[in-house]
C-alpha atoms as a PDB file:
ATOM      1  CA  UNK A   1     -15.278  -8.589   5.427  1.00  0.00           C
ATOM      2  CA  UNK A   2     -13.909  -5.002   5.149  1.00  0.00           C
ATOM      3  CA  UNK A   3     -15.479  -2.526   2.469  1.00  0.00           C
ATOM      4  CA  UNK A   4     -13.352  -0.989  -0.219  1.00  0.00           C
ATOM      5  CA  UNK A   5     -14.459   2.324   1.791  1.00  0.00           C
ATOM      6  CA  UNK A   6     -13.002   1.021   4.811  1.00  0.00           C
ATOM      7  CA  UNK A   7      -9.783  -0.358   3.634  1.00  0.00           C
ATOM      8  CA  UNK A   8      -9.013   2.998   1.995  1.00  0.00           C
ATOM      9  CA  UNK A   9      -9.783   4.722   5.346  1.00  0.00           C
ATOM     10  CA  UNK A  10      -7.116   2.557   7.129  1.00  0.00           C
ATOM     11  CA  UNK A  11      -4.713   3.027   4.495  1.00  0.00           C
ATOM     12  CA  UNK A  12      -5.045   6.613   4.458  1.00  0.00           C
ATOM     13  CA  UNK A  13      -5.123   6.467   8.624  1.00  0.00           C
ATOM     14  CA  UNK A  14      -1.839   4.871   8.267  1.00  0.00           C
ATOM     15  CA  UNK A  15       0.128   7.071   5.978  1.00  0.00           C
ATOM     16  CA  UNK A  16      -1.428   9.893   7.674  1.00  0.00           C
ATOM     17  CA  UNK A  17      -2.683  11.737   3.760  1.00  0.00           C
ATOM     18  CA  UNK A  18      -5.011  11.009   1.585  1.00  0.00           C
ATOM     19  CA  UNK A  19      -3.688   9.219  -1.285  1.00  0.00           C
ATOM     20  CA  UNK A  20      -4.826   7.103  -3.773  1.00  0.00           C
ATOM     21  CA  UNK A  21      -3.701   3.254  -3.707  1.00  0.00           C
ATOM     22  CA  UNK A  22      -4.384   2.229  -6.706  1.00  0.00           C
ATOM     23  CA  UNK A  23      -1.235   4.661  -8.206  1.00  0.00           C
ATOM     24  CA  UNK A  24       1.944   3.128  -8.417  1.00  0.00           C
ATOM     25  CA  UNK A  25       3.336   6.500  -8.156  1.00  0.00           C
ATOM     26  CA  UNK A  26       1.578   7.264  -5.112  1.00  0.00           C
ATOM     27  CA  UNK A  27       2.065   4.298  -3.196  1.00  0.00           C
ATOM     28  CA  UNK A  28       6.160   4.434  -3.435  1.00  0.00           C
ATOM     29  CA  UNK A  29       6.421   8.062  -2.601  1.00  0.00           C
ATOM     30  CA  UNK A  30       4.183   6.934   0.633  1.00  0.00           C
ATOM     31  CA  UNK A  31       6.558   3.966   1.396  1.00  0.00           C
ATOM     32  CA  UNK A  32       9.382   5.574   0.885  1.00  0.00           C
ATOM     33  CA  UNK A  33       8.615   9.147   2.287  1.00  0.00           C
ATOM     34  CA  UNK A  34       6.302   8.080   5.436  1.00  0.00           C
ATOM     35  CA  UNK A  35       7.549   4.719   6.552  1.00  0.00           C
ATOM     36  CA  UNK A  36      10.982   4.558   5.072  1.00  0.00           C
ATOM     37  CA  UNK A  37      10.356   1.362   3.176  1.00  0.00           C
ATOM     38  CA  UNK A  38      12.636   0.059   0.057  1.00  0.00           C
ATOM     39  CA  UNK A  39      10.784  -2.063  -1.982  1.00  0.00           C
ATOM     40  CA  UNK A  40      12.692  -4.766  -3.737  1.00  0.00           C
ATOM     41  CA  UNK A  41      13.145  -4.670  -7.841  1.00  0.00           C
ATOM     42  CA  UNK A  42      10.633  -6.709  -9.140  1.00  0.00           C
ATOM     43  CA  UNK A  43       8.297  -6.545 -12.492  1.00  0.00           C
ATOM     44  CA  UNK A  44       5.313  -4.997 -10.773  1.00  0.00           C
ATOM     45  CA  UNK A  45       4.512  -2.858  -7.740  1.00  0.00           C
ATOM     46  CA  UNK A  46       2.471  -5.397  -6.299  1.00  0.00           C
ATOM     47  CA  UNK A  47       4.977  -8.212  -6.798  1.00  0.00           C
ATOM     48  CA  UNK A  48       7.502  -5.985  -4.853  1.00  0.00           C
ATOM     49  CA  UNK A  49       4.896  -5.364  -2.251  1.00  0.00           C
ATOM     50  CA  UNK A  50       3.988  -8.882  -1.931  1.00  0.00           C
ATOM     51  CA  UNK A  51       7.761  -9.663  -1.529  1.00  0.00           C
ATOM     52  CA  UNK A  52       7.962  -7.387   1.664  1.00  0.00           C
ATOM     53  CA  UNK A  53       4.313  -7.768   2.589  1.00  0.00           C
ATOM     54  CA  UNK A  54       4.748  -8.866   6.522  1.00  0.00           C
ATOM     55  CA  UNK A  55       7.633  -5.705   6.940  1.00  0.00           C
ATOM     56  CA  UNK A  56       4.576  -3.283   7.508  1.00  0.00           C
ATOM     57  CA  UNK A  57       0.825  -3.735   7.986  1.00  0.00           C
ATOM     58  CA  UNK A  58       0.150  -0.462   5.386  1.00  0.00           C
ATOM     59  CA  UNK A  59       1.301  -2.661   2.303  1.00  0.00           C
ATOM     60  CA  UNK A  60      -0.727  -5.679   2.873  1.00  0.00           C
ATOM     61  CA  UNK A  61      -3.860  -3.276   3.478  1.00  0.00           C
ATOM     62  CA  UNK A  62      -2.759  -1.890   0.046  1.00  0.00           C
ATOM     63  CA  UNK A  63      -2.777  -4.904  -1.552  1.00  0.00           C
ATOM     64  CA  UNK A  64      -5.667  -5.746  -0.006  1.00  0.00           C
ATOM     65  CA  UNK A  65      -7.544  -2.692  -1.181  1.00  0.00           C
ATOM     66  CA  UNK A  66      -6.333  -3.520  -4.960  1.00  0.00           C
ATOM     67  CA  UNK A  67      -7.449  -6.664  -5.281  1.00  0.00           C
ATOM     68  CA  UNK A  68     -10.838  -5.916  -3.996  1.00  0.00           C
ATOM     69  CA  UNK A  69     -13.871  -5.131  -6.221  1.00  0.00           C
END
């Protein structure tokens, strides 16, 4: 199983910047900015992540990386 540590490395591999997953902020301005990606309205960041989670592997490494201790 992958480390926090590690996760966080791929993610930031990925978007190409450092950035910090666990902002909601963040983590839009990266999907939108880097990879283009319009996340659908829903009541939480992670809920619209999890709706689109298969459209790129970046957002189901950053879900990954929040739900991990």
């Amino acid at each position: 199983m992958a480390t926090r540590a590690f996760t966080l490395q791929r993610i930031c591999n990925f978007a190409g910047k450092a950035f910090d997953p666990d902002s909601d902020e963040q983590v839009s301005e990266v999907l939108r900015n880097k990879f283009n990606i319009s996340l659908p309205q829903r009541r939480t960041l992670n809920d619209a992540m999890e709706a689109v989670c298969s459209d790129h592997d970046i957002i189901a490494l950053i879900l990954q990386y929040r739900t991990m201790a």
